[in-house]
Protein backbone atom coordinates (compact mmCIF):
# COMPACT_ATOMS: atom_id res chain seq x y z
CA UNK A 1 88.50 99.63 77.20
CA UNK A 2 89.96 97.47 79.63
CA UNK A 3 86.49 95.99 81.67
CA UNK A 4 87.78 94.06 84.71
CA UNK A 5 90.89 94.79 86.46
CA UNK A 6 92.37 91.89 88.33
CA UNK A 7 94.66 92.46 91.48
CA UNK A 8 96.60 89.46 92.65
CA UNK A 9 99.58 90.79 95.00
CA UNK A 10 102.29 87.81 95.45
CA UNK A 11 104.65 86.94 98.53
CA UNK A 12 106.88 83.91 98.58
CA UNK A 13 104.47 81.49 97.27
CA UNK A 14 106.44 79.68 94.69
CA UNK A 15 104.71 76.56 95.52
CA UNK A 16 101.01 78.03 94.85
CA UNK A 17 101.92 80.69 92.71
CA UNK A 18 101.47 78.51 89.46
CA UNK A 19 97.98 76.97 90.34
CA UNK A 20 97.16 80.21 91.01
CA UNK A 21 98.28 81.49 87.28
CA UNK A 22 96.89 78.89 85.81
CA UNK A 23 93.52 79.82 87.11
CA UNK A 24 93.35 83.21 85.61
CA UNK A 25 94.52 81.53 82.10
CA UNK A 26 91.02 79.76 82.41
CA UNK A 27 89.51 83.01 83.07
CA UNK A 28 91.32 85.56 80.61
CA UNK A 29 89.13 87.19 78.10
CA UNK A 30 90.44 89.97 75.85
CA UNK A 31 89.18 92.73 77.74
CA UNK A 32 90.60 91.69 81.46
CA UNK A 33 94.13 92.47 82.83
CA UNK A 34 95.61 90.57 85.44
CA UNK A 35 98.04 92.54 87.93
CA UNK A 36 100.36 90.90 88.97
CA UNK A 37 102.19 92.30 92.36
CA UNK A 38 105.27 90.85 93.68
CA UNK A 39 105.58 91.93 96.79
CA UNK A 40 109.71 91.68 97.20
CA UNK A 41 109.20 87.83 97.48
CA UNK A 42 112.78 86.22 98.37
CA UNK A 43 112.31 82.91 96.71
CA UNK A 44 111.34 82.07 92.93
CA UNK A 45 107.89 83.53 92.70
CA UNK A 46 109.47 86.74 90.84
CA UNK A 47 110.90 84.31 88.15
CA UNK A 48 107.43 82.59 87.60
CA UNK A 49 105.76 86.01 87.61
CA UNK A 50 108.19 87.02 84.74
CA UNK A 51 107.15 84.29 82.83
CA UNK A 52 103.86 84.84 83.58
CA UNK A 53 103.73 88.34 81.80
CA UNK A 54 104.98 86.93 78.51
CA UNK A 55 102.72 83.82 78.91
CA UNK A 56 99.34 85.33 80.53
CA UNK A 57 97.12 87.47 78.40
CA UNK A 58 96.38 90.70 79.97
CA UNK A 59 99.52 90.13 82.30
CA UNK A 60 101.06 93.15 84.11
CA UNK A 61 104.09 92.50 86.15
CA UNK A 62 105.13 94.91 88.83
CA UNK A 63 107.48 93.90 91.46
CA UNK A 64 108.37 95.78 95.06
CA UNK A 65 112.00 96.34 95.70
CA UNK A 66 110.59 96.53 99.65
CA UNK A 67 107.54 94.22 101.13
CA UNK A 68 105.11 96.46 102.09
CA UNK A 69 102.32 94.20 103.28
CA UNK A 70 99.02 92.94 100.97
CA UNK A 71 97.70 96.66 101.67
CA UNK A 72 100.44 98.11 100.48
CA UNK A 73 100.59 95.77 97.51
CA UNK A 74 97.16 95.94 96.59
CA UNK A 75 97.20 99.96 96.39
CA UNK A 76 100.22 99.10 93.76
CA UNK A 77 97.55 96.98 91.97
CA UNK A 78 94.44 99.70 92.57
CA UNK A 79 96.55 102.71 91.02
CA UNK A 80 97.85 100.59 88.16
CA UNK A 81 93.96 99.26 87.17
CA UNK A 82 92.59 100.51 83.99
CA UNK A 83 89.36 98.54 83.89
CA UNK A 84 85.68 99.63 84.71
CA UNK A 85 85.32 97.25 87.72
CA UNK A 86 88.14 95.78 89.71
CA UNK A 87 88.27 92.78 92.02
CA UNK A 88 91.10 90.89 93.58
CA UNK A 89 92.69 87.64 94.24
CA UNK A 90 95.47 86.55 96.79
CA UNK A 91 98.70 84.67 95.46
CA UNK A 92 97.96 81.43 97.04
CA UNK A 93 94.30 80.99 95.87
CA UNK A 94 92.39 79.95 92.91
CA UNK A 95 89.42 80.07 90.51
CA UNK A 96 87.04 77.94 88.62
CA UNK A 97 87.13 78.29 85.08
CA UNK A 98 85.04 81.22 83.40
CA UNK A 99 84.17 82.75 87.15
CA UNK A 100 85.11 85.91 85.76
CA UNK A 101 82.87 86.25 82.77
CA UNK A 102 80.03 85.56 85.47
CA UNK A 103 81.21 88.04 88.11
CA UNK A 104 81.16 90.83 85.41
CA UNK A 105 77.93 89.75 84.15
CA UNK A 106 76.24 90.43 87.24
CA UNK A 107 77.88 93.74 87.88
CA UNK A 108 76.23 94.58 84.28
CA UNK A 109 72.88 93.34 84.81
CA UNK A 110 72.69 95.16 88.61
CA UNK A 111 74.50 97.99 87.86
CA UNK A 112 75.59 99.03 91.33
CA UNK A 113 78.70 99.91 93.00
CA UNK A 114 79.73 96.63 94.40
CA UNK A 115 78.22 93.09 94.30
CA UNK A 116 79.39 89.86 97.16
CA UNK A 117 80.12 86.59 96.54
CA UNK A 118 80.48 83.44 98.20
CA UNK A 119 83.80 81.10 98.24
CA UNK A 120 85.28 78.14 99.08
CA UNK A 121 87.84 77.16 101.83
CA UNK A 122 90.41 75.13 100.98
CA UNK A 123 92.12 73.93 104.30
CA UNK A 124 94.55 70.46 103.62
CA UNK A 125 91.86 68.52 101.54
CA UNK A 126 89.19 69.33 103.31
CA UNK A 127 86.62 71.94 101.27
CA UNK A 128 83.62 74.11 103.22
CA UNK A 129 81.30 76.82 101.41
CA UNK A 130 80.95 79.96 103.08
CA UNK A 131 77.99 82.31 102.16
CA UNK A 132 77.78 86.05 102.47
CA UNK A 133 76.19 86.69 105.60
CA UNK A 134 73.21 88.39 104.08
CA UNK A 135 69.77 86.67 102.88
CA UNK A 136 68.93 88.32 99.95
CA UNK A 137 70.40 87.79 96.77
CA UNK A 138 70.62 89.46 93.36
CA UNK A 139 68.54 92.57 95.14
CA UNK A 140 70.20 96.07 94.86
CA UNK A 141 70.18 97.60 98.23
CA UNK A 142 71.86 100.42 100.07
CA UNK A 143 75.45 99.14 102.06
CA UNK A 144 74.60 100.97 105.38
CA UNK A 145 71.44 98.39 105.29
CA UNK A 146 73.59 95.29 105.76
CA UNK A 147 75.65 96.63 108.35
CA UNK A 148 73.35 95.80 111.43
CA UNK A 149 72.51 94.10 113.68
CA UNK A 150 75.07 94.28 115.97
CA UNK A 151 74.89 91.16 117.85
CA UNK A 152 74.94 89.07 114.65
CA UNK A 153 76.99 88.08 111.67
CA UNK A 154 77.06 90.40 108.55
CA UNK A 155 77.88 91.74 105.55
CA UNK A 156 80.56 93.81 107.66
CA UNK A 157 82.03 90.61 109.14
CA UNK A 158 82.73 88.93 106.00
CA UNK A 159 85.64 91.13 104.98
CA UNK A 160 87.09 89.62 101.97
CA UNK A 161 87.89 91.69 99.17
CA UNK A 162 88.75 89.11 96.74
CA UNK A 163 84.43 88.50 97.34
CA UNK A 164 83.42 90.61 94.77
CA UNK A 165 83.77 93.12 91.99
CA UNK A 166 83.67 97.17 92.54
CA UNK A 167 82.90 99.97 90.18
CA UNK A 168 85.54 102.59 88.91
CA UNK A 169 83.69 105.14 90.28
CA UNK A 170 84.39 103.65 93.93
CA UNK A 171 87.74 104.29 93.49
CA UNK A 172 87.16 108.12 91.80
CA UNK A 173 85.74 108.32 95.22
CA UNK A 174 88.81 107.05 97.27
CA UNK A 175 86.58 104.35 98.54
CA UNK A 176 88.92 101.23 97.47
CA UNK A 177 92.55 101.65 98.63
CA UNK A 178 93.54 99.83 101.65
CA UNK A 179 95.10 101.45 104.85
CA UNK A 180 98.61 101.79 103.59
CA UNK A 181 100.85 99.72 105.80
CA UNK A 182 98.28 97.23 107.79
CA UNK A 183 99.92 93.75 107.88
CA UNK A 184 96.51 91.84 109.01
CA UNK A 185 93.06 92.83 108.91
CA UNK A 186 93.20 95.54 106.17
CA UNK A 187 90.08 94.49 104.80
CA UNK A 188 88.57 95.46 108.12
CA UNK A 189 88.41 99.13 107.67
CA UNK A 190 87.95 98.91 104.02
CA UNK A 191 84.57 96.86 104.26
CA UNK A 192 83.35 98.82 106.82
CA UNK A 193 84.21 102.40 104.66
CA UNK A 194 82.68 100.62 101.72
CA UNK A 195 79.29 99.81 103.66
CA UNK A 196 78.89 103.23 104.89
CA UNK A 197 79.70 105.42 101.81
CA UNK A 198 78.53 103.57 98.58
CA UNK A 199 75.56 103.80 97.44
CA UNK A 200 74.20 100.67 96.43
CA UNK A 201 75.69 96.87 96.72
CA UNK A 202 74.29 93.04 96.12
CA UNK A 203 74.88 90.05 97.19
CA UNK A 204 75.00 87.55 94.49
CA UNK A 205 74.72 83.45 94.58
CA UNK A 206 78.01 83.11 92.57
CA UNK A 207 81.44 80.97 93.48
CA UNK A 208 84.40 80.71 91.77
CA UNK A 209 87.40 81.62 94.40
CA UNK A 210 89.22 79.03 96.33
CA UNK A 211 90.38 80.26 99.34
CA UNK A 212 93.52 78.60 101.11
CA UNK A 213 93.74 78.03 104.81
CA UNK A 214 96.64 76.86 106.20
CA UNK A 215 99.48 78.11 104.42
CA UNK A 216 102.52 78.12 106.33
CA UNK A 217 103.56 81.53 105.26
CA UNK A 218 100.66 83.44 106.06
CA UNK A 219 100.00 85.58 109.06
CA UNK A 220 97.29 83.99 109.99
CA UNK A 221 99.60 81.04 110.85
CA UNK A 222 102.59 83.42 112.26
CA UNK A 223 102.19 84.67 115.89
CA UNK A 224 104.36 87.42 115.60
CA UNK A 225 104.33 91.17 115.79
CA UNK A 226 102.54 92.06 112.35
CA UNK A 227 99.15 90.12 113.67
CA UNK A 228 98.87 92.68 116.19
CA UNK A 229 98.33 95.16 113.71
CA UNK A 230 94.59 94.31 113.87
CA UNK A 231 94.30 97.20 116.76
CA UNK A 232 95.25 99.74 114.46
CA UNK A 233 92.84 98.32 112.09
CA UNK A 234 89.88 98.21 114.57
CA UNK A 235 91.00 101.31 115.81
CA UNK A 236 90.49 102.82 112.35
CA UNK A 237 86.91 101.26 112.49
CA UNK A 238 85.65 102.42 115.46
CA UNK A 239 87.19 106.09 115.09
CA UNK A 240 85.55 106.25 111.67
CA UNK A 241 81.93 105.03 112.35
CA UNK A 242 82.03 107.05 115.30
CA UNK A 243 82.32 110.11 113.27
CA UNK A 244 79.27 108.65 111.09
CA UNK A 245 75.64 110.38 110.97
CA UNK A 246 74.53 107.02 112.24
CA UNK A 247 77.39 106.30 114.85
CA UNK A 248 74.78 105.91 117.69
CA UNK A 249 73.38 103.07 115.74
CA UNK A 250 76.87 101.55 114.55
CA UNK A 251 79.23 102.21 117.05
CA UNK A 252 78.02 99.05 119.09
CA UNK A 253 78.52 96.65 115.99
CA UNK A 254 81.99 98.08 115.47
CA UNK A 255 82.66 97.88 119.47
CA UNK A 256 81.37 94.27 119.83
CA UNK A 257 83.27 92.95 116.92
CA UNK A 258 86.55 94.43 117.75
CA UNK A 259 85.82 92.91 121.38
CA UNK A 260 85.15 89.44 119.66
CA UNK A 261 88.46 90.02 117.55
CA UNK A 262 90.36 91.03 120.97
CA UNK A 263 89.04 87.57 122.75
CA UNK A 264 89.56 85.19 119.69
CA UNK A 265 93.06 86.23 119.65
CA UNK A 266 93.47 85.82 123.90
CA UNK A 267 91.95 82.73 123.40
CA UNK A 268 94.88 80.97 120.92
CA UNK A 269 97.59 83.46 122.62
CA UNK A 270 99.81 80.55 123.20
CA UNK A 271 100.59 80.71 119.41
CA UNK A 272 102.13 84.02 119.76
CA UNK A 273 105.69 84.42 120.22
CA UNK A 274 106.00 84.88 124.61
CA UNK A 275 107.18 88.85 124.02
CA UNK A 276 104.23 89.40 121.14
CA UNK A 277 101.53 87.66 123.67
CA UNK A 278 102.41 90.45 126.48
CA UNK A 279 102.41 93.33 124.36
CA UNK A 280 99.06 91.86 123.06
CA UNK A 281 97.37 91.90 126.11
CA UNK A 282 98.95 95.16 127.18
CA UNK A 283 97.96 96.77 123.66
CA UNK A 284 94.49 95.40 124.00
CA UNK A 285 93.88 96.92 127.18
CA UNK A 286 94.56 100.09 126.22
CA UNK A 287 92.53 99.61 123.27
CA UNK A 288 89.64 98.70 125.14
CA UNK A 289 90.11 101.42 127.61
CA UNK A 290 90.04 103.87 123.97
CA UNK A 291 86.82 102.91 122.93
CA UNK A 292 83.71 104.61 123.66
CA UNK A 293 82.62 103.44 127.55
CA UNK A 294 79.19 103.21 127.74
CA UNK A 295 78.76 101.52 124.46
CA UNK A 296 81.74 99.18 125.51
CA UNK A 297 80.16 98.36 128.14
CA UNK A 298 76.89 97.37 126.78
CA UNK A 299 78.56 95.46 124.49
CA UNK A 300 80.51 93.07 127.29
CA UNK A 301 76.86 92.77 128.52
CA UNK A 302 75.47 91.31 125.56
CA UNK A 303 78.56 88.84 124.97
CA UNK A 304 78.52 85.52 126.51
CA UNK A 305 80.04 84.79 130.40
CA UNK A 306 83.50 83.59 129.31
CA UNK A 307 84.34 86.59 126.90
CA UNK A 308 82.83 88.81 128.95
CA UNK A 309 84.74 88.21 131.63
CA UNK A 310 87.87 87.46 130.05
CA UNK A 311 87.45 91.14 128.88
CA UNK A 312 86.43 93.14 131.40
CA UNK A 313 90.33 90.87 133.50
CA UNK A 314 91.62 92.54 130.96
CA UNK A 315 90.24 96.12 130.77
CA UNK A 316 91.53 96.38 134.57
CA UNK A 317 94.80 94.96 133.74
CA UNK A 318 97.93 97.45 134.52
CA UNK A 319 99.55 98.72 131.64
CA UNK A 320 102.72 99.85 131.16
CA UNK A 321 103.24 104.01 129.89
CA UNK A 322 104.94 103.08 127.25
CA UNK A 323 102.29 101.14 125.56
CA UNK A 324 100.46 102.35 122.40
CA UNK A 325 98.98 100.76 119.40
């Protein structure tokens, strides 16, 4: 039996693509598969994934004849995974040797239906550590417990899916796929669904992924119309939690953060294309104007002067009829 399920979706990364291989080489053991997803890349990344099938072991090649997004990519990846836990890794990142071996030996000794990890980001040459937001380690606990509180940093916020391992059994449950179609923030929803319908989760004191900032080619450095797609992300969010037993205790964590979101991206809006920064300020508004009033507004209360503000401009901004997320 296959044990651990790699997902590594691929777009146009020719230059990072081989580090990236040659990571999971130091990290192959007879019983993992590595998935590799080309997501329709235009330049020579589907020729080094080629090679990488014959060259890898546990290599399995699928390519896209249409980009779909990471989301949709990953899903490829999720539905082609034989192995008893999964994880994932992006196309321009890498590992340390024999992180692997160590993730799955910690989903062995806990047992539970997903563990965390922490990682380091790469940007240029410069390297930082970032922890899971959550104090105790190697502990199982119950996801809906590291959720809260609302006016901090949590497990919630730290939405990276290549962080971890997850059981088979979360995705018998339909608790893994990704929101088919999301361009940016799809691991928004998916960490949130994950924290309020597993069962038990850890965080663990292990790192092994590399994470790369910067890359020209990612969204995070395009201003154009896909990174607006983080409305219909948050939107997912809030709509979801508040149909949760406990919305009246999570709604204002899933409120506040989508608020932070909304200001972080008003506050660099002059590195969206001029036609993308209107529509997301006229998007946002309505999206602020969706979400739940009362706990909106207690949320703006408990934010600091500048967002606040900033915010509520934009709440009583005019928007156009024709405007919808």
């Amino acid at each position: 039996m296959v044990k651990l399920s790699v997902i590594v979706p691929f777009y146009n990364v020719q230059q990072y693509a081989p580090d990236t291989l040659k990571s999971l080489r130091a990290n192959a053991r007879d019983d993992f598969e590595f998935i590799l997803v080309d997501d329709c890349s235009r330049d020579e990344t589907p020729d080094i994934l080629a090679r990488a099938e014959r060259e890898l072991p546990g290599a399995v090649y699928v390519r896209h004849e249409k980009n779909g997004g990471l989301a949709t990519a990953r899903n490829t990846g999720i539905d082609k995974a034989r192995g008893e836990y999964l994880t994932f890794l992006d196309g321009d990142d890498w590992l340390a040797p024999g992180y692997y071996p160590r993730l799955v030996a910690a989903m062995d000794e806990l047992g539970c239906d997903f563990v965390r990890t922490d990682h380091v980001q790469c940007t240029g040459r410069t390297r930082a550590i970032h922890r899971v937001p959550h104090g105790r380690r190697g502990v199982v606990m119950n996801p809906r417990d590291a959720i809260l509180p609302a006016d901090r940093s949590t497990s919630v916020d730290y939405a990276y899916a290549w962080a971890g391992a997850y059981h088979r059994r979360l995705v018998d449950r339909g608790l893994v796929h990704f929101t088919d179609g999301l361009r940016t923030a799809e691991d928004r929803p998916w960490i949130w669904k994950l924290h309020r319908e597993a069962e038990s989760f850890a965080t663990v004191s292990l790192m092994g992924v590399f994470y790369r900032r910067g890359v020209a080619s990612s969204l995070t450095q395009i201003g154009d119309v896909r990174q607006l797609d983080f409305i219909r992300a948050f939107d997912q969010v809030v709509a979801e939690t508040a149909k949760d037993q406990d919305a009246e205790k999570l709604l204002p964590k899933a409120v506040r953060t989508y608020c932070a979101i909304i200001s972080h991206h008003l506050g660099s809006i002059e590195r969206f294309e001029p036609a993308v920064a209107r529509k997301l300020k006229s998007m946002s508004a309505v999206a602020l104007r969706r979400m739940p009033q009362d706990v909106l507004e207690d949320a703006l209360d408990s934010m600091d002067i500048e967002r606040a503000s900033r915010l509520r401009r934009l709440r009583r901004r005019p928007v156009s009829s024709g405007v919808a997320a």
